[in-house]
PDB file of N, CA and C in Angstrom:
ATOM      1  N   UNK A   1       0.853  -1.172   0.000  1.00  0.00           N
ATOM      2  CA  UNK A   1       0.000   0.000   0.000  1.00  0.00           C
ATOM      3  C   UNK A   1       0.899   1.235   0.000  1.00  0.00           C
ATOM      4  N   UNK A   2       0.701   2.112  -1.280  1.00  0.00           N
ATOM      5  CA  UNK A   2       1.453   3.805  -0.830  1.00  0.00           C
ATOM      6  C   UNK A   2       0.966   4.698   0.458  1.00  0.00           C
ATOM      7  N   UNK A   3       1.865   5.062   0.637  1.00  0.00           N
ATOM      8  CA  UNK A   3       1.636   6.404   1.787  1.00  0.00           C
ATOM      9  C   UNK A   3      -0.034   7.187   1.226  1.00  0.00           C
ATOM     10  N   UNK A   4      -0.878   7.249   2.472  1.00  0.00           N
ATOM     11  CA  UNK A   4      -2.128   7.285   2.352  1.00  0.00           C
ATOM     12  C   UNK A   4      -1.743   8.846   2.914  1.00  0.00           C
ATOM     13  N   UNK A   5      -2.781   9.726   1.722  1.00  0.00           N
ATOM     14  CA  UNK A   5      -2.364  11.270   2.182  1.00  0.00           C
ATOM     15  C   UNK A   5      -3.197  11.571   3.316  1.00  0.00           C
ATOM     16  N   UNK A   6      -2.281  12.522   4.097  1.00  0.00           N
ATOM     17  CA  UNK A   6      -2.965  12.941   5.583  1.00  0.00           C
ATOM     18  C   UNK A   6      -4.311  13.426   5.801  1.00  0.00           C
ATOM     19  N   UNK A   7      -4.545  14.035   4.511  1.00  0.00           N
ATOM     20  CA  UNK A   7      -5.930  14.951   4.671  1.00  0.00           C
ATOM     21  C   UNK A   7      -6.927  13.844   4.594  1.00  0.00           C
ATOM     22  N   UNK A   8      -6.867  12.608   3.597  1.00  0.00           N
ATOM     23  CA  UNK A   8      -8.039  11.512   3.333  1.00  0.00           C
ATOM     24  C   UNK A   8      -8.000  11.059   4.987  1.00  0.00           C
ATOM     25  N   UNK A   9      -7.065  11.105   6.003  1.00  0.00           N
ATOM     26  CA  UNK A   9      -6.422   9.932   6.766  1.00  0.00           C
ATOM     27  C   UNK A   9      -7.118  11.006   7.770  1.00  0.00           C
ATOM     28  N   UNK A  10      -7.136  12.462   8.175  1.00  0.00           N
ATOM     29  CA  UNK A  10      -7.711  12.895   8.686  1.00  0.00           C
ATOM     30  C   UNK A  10      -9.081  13.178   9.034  1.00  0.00           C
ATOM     31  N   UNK A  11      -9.501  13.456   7.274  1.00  0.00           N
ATOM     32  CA  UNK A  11     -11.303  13.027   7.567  1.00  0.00           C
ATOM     33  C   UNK A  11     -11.641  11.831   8.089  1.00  0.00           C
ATOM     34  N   UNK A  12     -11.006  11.279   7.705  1.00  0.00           N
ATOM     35  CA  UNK A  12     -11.423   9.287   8.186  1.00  0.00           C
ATOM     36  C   UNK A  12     -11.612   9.433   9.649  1.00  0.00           C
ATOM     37  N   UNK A  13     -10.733   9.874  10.290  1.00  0.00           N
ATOM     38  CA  UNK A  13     -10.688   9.396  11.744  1.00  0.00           C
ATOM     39  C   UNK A  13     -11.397  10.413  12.163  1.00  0.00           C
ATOM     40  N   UNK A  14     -11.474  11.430  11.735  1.00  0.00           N
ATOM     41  CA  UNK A  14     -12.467  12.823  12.385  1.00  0.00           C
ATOM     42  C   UNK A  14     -14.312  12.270  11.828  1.00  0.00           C
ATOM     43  N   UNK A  15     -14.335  11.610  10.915  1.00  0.00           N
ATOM     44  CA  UNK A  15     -15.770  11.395  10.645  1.00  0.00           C
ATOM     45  C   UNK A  15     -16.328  10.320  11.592  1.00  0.00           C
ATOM     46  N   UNK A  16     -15.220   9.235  11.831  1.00  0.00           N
ATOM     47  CA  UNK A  16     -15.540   8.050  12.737  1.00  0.00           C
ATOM     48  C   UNK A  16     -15.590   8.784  14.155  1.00  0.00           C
ATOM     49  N   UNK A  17     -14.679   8.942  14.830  1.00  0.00           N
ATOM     50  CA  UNK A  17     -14.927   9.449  15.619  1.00  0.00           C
ATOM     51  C   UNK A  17     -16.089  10.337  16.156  1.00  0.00           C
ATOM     52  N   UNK A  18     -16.502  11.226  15.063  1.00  0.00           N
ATOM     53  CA  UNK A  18     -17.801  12.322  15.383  1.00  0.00           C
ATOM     54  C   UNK A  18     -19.120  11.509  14.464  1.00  0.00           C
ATOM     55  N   UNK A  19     -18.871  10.192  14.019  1.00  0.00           N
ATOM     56  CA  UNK A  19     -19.802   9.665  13.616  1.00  0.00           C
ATOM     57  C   UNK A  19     -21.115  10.620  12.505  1.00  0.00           C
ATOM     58  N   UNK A  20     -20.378  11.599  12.341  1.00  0.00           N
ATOM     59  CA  UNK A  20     -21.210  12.671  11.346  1.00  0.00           C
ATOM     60  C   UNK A  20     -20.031  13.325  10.304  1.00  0.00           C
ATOM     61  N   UNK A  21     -20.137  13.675   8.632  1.00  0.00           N
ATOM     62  CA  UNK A  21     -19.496  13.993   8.105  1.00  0.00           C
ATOM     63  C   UNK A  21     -19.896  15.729   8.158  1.00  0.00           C
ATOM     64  N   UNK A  22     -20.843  16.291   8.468  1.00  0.00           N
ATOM     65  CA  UNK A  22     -20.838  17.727   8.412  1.00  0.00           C
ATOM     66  C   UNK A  22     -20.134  18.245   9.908  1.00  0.00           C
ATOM     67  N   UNK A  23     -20.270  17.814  10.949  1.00  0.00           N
ATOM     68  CA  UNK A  23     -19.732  18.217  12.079  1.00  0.00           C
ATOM     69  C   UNK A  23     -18.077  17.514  11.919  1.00  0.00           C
ATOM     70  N   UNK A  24     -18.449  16.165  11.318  1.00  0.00           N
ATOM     71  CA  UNK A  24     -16.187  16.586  11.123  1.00  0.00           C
ATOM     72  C   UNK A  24     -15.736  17.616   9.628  1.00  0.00           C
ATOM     73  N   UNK A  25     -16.374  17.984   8.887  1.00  0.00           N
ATOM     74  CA  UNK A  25     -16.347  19.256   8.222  1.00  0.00           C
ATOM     75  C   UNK A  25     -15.864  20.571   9.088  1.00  0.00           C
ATOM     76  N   UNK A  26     -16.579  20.399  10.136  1.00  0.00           N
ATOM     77  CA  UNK A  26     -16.815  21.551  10.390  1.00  0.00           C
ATOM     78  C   UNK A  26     -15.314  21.521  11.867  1.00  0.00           C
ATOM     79  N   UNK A  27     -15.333  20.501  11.809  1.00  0.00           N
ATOM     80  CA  UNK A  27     -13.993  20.365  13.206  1.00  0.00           C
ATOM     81  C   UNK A  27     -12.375  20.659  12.041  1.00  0.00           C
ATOM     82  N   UNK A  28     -12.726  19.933  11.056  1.00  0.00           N
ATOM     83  CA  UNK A  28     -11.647  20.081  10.138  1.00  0.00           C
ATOM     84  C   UNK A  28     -11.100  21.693   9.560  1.00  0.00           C
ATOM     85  N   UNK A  29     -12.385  22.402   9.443  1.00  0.00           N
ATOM     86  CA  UNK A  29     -12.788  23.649   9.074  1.00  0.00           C
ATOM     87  C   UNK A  29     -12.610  23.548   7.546  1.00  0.00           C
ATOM     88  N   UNK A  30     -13.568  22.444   6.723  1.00  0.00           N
ATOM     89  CA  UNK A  30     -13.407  22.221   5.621  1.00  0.00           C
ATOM     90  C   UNK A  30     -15.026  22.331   5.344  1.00  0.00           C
ATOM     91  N   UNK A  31     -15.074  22.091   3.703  1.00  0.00           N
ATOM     92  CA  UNK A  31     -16.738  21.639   3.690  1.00  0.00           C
ATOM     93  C   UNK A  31     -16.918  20.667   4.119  1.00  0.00           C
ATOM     94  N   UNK A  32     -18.367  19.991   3.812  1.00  0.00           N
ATOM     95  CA  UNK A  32     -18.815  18.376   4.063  1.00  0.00           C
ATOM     96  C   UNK A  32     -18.580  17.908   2.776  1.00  0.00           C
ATOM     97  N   UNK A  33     -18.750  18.575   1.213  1.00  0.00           N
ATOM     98  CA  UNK A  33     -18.481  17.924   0.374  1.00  0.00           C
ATOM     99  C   UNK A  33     -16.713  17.422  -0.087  1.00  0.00           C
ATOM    100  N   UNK A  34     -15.482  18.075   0.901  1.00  0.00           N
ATOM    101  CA  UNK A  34     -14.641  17.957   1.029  1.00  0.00           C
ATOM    102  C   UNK A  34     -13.841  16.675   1.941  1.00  0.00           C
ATOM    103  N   UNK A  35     -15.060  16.423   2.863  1.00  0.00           N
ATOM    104  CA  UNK A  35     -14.959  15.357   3.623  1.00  0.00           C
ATOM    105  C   UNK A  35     -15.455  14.002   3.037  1.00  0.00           C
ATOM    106  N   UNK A  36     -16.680  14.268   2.400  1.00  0.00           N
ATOM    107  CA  UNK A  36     -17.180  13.382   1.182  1.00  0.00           C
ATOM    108  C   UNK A  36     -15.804  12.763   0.232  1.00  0.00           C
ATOM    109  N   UNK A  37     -15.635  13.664  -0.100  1.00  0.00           N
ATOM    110  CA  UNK A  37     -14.078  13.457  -1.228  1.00  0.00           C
ATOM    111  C   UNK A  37     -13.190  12.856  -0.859  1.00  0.00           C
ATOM    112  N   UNK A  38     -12.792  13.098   0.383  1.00  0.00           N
ATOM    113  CA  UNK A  38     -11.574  12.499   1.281  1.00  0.00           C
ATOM    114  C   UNK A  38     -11.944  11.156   1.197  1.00  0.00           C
ATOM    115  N   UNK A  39     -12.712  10.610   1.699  1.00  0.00           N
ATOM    116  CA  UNK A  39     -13.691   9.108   1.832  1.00  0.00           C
ATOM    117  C   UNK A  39     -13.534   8.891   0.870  1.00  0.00           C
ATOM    118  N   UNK A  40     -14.190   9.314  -0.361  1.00  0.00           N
ATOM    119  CA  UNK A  40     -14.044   8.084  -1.023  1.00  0.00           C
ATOM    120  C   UNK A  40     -12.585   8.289  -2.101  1.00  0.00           C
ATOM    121  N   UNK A  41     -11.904   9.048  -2.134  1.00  0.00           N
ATOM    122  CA  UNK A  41     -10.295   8.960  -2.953  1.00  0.00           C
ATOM    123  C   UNK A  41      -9.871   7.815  -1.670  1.00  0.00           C
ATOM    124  N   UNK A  42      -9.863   7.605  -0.633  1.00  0.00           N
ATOM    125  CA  UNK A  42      -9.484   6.695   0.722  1.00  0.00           C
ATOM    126  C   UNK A  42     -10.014   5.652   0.273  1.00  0.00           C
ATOM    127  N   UNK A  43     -11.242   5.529  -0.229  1.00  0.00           N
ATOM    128  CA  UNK A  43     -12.153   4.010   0.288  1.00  0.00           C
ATOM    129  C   UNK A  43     -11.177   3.715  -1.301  1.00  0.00           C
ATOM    130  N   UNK A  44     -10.923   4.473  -2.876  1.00  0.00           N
ATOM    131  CA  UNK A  44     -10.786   3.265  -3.774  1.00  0.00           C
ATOM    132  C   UNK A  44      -9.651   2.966  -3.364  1.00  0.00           C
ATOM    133  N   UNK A  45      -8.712   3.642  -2.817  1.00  0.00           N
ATOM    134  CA  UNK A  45      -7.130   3.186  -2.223  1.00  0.00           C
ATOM    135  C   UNK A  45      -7.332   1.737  -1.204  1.00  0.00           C
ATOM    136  N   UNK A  46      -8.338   2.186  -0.605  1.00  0.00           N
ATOM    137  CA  UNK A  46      -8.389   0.674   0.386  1.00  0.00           C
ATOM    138  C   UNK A  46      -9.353  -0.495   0.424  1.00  0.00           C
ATOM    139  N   UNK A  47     -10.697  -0.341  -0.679  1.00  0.00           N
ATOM    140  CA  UNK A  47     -11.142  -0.701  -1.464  1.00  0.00           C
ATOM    141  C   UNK A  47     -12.173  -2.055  -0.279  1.00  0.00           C
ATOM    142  N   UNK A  48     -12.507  -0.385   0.508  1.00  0.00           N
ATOM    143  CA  UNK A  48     -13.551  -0.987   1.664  1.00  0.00           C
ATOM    144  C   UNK A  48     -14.343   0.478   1.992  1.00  0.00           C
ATOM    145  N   UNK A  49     -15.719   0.563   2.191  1.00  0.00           N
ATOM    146  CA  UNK A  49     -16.589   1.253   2.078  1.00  0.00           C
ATOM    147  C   UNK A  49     -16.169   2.459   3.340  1.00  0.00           C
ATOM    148  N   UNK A  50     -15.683   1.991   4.045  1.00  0.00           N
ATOM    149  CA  UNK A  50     -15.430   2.545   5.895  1.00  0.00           C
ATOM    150  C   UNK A  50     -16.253   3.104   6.475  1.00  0.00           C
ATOM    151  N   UNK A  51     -17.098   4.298   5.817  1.00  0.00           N
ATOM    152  CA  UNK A  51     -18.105   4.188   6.374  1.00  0.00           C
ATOM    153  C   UNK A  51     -19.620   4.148   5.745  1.00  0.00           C
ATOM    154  N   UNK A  52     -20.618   3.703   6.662  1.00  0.00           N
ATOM    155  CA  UNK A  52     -21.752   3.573   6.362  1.00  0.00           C
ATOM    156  C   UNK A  52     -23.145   4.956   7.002  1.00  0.00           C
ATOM    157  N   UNK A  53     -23.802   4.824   5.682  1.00  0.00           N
ATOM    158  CA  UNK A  53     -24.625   5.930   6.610  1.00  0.00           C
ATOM    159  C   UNK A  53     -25.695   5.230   7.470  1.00  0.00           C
ATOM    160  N   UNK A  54     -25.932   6.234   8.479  1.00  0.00           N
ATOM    161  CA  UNK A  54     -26.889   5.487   9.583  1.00  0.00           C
ATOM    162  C   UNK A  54     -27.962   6.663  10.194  1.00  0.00           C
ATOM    163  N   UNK A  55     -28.617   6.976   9.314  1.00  0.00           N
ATOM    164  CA  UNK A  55     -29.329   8.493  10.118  1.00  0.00           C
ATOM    165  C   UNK A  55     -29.048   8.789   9.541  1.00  0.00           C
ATOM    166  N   UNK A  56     -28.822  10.370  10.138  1.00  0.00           N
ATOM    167  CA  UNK A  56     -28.151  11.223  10.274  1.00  0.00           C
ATOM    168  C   UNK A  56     -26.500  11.229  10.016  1.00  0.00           C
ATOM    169  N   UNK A  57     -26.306  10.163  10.305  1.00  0.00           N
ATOM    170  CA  UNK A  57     -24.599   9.947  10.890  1.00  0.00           C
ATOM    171  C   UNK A  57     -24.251   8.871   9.601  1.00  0.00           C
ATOM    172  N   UNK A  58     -22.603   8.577  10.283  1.00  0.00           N
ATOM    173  CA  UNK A  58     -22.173   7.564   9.828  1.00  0.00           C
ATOM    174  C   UNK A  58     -21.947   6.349  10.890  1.00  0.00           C
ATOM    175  N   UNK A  59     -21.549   5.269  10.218  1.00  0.00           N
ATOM    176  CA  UNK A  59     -20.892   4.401  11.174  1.00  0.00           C
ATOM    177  C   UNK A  59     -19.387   3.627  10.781  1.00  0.00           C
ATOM    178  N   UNK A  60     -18.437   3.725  11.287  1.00  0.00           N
ATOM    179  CA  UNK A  60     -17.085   3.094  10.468  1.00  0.00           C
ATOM    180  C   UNK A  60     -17.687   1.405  10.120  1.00  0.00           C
ATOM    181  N   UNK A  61     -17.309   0.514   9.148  1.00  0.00           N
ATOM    182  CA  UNK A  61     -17.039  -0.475   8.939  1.00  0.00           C
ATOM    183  C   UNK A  61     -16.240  -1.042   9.600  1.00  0.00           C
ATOM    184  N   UNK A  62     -16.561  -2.652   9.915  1.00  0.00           N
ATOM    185  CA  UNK A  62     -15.607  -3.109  10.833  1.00  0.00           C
ATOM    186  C   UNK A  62     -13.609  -3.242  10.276  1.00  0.00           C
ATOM    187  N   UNK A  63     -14.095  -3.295   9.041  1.00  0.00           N
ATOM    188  CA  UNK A  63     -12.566  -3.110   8.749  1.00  0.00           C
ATOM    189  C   UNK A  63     -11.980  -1.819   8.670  1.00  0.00           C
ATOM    190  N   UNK A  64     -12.761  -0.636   9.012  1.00  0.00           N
ATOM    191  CA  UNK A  64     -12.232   0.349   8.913  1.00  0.00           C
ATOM    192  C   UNK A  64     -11.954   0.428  10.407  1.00  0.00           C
ATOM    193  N   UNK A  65     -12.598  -0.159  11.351  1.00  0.00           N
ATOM    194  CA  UNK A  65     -12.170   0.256  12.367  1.00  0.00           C
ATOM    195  C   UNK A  65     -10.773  -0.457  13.140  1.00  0.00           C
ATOM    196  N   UNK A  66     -10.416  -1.313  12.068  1.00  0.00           N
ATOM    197  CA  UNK A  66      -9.457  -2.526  12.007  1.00  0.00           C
ATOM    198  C   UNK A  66      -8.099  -1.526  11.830  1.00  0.00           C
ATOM    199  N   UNK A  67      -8.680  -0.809  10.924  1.00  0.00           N
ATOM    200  CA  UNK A  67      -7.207   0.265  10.342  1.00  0.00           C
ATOM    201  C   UNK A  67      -7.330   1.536  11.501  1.00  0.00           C
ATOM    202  N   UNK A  68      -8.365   1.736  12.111  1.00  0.00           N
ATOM    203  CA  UNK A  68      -8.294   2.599  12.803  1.00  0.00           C
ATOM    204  C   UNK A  68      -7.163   2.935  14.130  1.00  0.00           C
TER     205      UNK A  68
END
């Protein structure tokens, strides 16, 4: 696997963690459609969904939380 860029690697763990992509937007001080982007340039690199929507929210995948 190449070096996974920080910013995809940052939304990841800021969306899981806050289980919402507009409030880790907004912790990042990015858009939500920027956080959107991050995810998935991440998910074809690792070629696992990571997260799922649930609501409102998200939820990490268990293999994402594997890499977590």
């Amino acid at each position: 696997m190449s070096r996974l860029p920080l910013d995809q690697v940052d939304a990841f763990v800021t969306a899981a963690r806050l289980r919402n992509l507009t409030r880790a937007a907004e912790k990042l001080a990015i858009t939500q459609p920027a956080v959107s982007n991050a995810l998935r340039r991440l998910r074809e690199v690792l070629g696992d969904e990571l997260v799922t929507r649930r609501g409102r929210g998200v939820e990490p995948t268990p293999r994402a939380l594997a890499l977590w």
